[in-house]
C-alpha atoms as a PDB file:
ATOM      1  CA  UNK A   1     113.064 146.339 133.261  1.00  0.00           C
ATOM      2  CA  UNK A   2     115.954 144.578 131.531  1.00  0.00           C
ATOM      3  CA  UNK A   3     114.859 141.679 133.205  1.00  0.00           C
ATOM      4  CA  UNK A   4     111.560 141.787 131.880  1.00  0.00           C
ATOM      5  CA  UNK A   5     112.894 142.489 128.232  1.00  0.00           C
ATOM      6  CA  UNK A   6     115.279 139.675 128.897  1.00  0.00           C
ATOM      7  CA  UNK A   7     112.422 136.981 129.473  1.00  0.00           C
ATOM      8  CA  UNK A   8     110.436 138.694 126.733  1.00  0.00           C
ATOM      9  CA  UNK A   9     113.273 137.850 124.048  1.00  0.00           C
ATOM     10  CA  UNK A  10     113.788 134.118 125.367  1.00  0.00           C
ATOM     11  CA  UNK A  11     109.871 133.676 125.179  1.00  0.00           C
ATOM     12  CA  UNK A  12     110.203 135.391 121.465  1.00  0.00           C
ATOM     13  CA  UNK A  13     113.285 133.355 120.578  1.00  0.00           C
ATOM     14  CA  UNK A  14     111.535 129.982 122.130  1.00  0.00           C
ATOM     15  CA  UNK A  15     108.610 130.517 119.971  1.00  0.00           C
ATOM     16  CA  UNK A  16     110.805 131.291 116.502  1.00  0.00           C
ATOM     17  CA  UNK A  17     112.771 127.738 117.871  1.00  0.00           C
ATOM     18  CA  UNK A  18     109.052 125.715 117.970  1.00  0.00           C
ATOM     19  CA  UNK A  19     107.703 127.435 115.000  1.00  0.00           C
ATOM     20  CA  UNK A  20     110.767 126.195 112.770  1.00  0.00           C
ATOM     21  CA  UNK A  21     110.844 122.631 114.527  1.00  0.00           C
ATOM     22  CA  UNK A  22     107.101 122.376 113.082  1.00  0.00           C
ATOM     23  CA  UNK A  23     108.082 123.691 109.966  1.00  0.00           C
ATOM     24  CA  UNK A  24     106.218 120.993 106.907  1.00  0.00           C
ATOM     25  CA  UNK A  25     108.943 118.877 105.713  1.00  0.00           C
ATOM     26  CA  UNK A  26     109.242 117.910 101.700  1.00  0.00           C
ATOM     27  CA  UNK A  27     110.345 114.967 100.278  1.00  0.00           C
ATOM     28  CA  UNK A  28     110.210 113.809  96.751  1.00  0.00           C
ATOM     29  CA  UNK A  29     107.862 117.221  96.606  1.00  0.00           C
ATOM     30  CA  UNK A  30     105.816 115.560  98.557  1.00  0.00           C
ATOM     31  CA  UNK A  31     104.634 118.073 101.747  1.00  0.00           C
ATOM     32  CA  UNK A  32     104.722 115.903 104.715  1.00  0.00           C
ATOM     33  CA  UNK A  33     102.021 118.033 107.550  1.00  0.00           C
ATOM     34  CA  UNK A  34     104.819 118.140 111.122  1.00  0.00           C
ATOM     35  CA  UNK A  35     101.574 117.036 112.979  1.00  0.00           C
ATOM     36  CA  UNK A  36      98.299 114.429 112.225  1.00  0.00           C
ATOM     37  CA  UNK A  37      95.153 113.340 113.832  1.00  0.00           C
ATOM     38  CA  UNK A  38      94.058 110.342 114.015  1.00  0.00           C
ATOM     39  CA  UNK A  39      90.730 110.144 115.910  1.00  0.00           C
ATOM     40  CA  UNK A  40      90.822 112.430 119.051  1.00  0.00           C
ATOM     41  CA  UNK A  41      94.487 112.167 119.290  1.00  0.00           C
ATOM     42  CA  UNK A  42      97.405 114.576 117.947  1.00  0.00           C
ATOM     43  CA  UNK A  43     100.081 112.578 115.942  1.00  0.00           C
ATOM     44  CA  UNK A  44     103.816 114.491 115.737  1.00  0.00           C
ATOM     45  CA  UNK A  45     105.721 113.132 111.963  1.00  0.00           C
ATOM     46  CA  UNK A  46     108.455 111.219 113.352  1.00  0.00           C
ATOM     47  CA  UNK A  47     110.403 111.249 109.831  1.00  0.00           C
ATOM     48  CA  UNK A  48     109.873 111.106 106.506  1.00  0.00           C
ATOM     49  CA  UNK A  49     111.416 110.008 103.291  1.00  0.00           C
ATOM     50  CA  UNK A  50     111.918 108.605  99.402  1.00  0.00           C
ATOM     51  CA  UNK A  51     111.729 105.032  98.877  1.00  0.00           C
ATOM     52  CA  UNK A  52     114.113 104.467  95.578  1.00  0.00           C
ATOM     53  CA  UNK A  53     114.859 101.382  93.807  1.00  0.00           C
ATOM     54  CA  UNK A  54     117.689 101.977  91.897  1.00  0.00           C
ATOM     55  CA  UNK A  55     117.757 105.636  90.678  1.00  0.00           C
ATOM     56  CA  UNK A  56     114.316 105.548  90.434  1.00  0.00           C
ATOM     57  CA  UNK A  57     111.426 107.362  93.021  1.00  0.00           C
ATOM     58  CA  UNK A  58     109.260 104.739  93.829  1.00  0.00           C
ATOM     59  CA  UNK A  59     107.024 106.113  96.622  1.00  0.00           C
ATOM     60  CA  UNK A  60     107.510 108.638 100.200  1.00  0.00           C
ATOM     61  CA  UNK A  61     106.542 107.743 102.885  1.00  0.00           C
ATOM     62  CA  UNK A  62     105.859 109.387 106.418  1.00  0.00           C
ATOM     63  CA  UNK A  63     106.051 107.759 109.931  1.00  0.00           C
ATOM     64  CA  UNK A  64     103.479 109.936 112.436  1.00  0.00           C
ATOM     65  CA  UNK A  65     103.872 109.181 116.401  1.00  0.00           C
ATOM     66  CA  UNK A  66     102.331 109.922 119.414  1.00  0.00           C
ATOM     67  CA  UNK A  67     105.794 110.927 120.468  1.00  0.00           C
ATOM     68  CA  UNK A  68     109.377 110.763 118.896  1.00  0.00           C
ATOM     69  CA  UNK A  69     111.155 107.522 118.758  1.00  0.00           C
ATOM     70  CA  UNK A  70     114.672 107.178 116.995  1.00  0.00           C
ATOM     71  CA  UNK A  71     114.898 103.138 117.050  1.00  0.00           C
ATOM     72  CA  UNK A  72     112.319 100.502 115.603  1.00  0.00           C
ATOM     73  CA  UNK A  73     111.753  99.274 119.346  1.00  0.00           C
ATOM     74  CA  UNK A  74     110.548 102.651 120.649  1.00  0.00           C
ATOM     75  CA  UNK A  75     108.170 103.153 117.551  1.00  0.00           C
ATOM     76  CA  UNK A  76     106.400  99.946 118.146  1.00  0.00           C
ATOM     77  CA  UNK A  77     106.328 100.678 122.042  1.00  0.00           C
ATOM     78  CA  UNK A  78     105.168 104.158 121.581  1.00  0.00           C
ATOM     79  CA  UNK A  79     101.331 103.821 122.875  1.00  0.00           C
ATOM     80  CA  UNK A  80      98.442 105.635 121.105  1.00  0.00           C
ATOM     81  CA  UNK A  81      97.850 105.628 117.316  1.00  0.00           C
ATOM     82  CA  UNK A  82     100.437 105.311 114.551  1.00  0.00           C
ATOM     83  CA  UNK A  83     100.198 106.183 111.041  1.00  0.00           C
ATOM     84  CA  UNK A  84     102.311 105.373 108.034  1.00  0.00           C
ATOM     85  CA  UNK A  85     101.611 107.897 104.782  1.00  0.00           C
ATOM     86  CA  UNK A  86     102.859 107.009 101.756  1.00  0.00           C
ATOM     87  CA  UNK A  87     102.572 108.451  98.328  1.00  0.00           C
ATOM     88  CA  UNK A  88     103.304 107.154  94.841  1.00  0.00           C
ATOM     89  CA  UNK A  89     105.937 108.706  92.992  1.00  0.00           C
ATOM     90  CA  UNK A  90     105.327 107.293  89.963  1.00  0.00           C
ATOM     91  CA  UNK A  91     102.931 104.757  88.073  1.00  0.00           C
ATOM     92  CA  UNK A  92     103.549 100.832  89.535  1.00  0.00           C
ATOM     93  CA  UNK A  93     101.438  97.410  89.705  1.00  0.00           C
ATOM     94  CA  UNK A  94      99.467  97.428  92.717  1.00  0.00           C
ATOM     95  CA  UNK A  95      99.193  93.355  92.631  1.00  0.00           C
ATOM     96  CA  UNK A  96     103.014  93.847  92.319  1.00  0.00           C
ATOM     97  CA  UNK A  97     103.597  95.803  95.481  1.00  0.00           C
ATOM     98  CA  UNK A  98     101.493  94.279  97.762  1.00  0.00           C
ATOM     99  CA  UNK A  99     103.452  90.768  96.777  1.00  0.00           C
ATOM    100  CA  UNK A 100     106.766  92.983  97.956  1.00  0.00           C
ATOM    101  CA  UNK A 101     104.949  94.114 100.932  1.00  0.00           C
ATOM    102  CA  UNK A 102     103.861  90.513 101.772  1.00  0.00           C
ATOM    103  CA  UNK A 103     107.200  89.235 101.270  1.00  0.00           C
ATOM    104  CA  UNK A 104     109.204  92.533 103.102  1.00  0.00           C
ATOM    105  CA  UNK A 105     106.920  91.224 106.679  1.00  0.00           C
ATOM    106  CA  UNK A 106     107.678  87.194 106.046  1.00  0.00           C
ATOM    107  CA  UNK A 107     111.682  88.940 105.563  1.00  0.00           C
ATOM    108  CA  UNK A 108     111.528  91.205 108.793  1.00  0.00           C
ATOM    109  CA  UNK A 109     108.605  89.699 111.087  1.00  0.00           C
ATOM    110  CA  UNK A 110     109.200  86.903 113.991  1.00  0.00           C
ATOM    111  CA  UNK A 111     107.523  83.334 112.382  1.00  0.00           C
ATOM    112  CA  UNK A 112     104.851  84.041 115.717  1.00  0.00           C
ATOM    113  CA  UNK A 113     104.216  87.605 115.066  1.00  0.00           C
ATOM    114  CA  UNK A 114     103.940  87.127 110.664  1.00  0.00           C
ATOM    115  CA  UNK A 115     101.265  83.376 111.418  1.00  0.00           C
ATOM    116  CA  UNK A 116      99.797  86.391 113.496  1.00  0.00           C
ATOM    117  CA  UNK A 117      99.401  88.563 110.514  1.00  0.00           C
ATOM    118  CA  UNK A 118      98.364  86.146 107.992  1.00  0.00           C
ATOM    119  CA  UNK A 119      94.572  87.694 107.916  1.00  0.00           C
ATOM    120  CA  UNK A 120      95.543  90.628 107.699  1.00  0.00           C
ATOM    121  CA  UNK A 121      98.028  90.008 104.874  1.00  0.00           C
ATOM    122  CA  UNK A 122      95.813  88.491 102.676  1.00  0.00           C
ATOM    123  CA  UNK A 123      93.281  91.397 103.050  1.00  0.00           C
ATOM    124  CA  UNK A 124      96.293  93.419 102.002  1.00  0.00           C
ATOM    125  CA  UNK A 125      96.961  91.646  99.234  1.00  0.00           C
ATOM    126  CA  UNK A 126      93.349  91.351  97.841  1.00  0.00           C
ATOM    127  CA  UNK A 127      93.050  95.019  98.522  1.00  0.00           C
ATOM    128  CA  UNK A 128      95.856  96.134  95.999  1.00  0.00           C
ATOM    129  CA  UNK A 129      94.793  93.195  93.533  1.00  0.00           C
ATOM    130  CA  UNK A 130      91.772  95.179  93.036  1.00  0.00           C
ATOM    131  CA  UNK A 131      93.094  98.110  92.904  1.00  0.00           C
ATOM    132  CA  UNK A 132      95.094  96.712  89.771  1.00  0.00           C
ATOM    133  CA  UNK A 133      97.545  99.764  89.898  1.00  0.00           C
ATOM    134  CA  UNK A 134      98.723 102.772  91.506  1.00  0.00           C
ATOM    135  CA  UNK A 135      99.962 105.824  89.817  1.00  0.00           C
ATOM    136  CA  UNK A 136     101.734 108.765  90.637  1.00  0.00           C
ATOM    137  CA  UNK A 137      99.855 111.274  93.192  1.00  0.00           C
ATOM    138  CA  UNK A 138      97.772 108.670  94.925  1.00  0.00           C
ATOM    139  CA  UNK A 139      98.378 107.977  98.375  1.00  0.00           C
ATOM    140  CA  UNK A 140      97.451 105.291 101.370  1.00  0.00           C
ATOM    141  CA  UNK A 141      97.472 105.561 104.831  1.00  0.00           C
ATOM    142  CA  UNK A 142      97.754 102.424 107.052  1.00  0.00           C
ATOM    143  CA  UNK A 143      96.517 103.709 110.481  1.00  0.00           C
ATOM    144  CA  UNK A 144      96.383 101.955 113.983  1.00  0.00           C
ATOM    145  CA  UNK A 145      94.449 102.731 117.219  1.00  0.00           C
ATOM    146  CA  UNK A 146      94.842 100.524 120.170  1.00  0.00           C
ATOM    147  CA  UNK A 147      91.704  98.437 120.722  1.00  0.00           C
ATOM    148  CA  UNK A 148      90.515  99.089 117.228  1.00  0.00           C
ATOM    149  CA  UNK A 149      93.066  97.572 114.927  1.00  0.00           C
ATOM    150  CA  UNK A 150      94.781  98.822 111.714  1.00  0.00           C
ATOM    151  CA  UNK A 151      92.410 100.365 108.786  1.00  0.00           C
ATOM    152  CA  UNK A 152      93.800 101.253 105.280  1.00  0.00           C
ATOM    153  CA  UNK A 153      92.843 104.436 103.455  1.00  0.00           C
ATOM    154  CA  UNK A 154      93.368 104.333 100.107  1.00  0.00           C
ATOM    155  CA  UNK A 155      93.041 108.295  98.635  1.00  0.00           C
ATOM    156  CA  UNK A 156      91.435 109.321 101.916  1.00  0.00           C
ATOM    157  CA  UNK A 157      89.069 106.427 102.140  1.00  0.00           C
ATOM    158  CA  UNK A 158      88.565 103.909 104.173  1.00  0.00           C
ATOM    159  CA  UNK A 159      88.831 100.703 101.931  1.00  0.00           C
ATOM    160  CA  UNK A 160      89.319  97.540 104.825  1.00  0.00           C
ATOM    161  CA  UNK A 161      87.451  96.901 107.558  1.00  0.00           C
ATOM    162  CA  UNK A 162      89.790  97.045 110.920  1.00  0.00           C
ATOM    163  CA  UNK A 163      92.531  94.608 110.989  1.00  0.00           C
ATOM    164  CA  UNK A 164      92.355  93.614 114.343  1.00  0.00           C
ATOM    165  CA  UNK A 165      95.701  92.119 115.194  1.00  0.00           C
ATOM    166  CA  UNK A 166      98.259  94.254 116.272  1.00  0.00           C
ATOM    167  CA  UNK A 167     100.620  92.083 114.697  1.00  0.00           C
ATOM    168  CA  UNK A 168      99.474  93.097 111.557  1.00  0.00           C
ATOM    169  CA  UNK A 169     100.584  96.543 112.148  1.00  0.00           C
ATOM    170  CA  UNK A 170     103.877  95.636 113.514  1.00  0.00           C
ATOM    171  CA  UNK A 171     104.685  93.434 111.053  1.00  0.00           C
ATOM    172  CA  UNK A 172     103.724  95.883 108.159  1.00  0.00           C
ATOM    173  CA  UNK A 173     105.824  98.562 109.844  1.00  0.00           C
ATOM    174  CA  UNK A 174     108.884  96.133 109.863  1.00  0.00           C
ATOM    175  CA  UNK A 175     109.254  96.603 106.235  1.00  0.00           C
ATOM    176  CA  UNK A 176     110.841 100.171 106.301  1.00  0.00           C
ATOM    177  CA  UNK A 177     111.792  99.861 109.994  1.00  0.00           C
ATOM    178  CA  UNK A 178     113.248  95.829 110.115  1.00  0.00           C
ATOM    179  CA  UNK A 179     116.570  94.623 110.134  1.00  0.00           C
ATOM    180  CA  UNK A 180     116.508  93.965 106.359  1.00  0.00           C
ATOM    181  CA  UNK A 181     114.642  97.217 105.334  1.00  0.00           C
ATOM    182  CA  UNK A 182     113.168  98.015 102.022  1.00  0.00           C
ATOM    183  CA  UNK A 183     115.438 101.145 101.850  1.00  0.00           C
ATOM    184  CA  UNK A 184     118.265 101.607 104.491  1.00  0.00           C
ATOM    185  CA  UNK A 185     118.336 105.164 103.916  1.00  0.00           C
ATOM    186  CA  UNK A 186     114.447 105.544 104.069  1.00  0.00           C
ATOM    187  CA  UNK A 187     114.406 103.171 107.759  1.00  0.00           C
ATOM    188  CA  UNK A 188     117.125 106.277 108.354  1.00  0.00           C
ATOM    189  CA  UNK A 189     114.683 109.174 107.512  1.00  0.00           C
ATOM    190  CA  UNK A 190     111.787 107.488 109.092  1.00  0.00           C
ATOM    191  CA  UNK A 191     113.576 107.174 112.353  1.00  0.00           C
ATOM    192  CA  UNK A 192     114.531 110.803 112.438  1.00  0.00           C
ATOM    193  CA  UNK A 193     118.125 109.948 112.317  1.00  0.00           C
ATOM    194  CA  UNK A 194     119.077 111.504 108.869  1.00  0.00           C
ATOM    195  CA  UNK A 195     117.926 114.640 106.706  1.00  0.00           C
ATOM    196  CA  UNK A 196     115.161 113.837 104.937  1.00  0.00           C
ATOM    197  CA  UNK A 197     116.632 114.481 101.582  1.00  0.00           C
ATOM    198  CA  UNK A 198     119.319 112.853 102.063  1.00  0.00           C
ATOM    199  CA  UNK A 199     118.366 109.072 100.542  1.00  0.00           C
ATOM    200  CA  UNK A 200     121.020 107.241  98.742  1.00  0.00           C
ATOM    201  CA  UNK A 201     119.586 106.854  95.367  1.00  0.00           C
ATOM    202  CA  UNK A 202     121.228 103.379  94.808  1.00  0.00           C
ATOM    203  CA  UNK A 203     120.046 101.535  97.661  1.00  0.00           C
ATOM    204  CA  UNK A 204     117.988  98.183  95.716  1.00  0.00           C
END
């Protein structure tokens, strides 16, 4: 009998340790979902955090896996789907970011990999010209699937056709993960290797 109450409190105790390692995670009060799906296949977040620029919240963003990776290597070697959520913090020029995007992959991405990319960048780039700006509350999701390439939802909805390079995708990711990072503290949070709330607010 004390056995059996013995196993019943480790199952009880297991569960209460699962239930708070899914707990939803908030950043910027932002509520970041501890899984995704993307297609047929369950995505676990991997980390997420506030992108500043001086004192100011630009944007969060969320990093969703397959499977946990706590270096830039393992995330891009990590098979399945990936997704990258991000969502503005406050009002910015959407012609304006995607030139900062375009220049954060050229900053982080191997010559080979970025000539790679090219297509895809330019769709980028048109994509956020016409969406002239971005304001606080919306959101885009740049998702990949092996095989199918790397579509970019805008509010929910699809607004490219598949990128099909994966070097597009890697290259893109490189911004926040790369050696020269948009936000050191934010490649941190997206890795899984600091609190989430944690940012430095003066990182440039």
């Amino acid at each position: 009998m004390r056995q059996l109450i013995s196993l019943s409190v480790g199952a009880l105790l297991a569960g209460a340790l699962t239930l708070a390692q899914a707990q939803t995670v908030e950043v910027g009060g932002v509520k970041y979902e501890p899984t995704a799906q993307l297609g047929n296949t369950p995505l676990v977040l991997n980390g997420a955090g506030v992108r500043y620029k001086a004192i100011f919240k630009v944007y969060t963003a969320g990093l969703y896996l397959t499977k946990k990776a706590n270096t830039t290597e393992a995330v891009l070697a990590t098979p399945g789907p990936k997704r990258i959520h991000i969502v503005m913090l406050r009002e910015i020029n959407a012609n304006e970011l995607g030139k900062l995007f375009t220049r954060g992959m050229e900053d982080n991405a191997p010559k080979d990999e970025f000539s790679k990319s090219v297509s895809g960048t330019l769709k980028l780039s048109q994509l956020f010209f016409e969406k002239k700006k971005l304001v606080a509350g919306d959101s885009f999701s740049v998702d990949y699937t092996p095989g199918v390439g790397t579509v970019i939802m805008i509010n929910g909805k699809s607004s490219t056709e598949p990128i099909k390079e994966p070097e597009f995708f890697s290259a893109l990711t490189k911004i926040w993960l790369g050696q020269s990072p948009a936000d050191s503290a934010l490649k941190d949070a997206l890795l899984g290797k600091a609190p989430a709330q944690n940012n430095n607010p003066m990182v440039n």
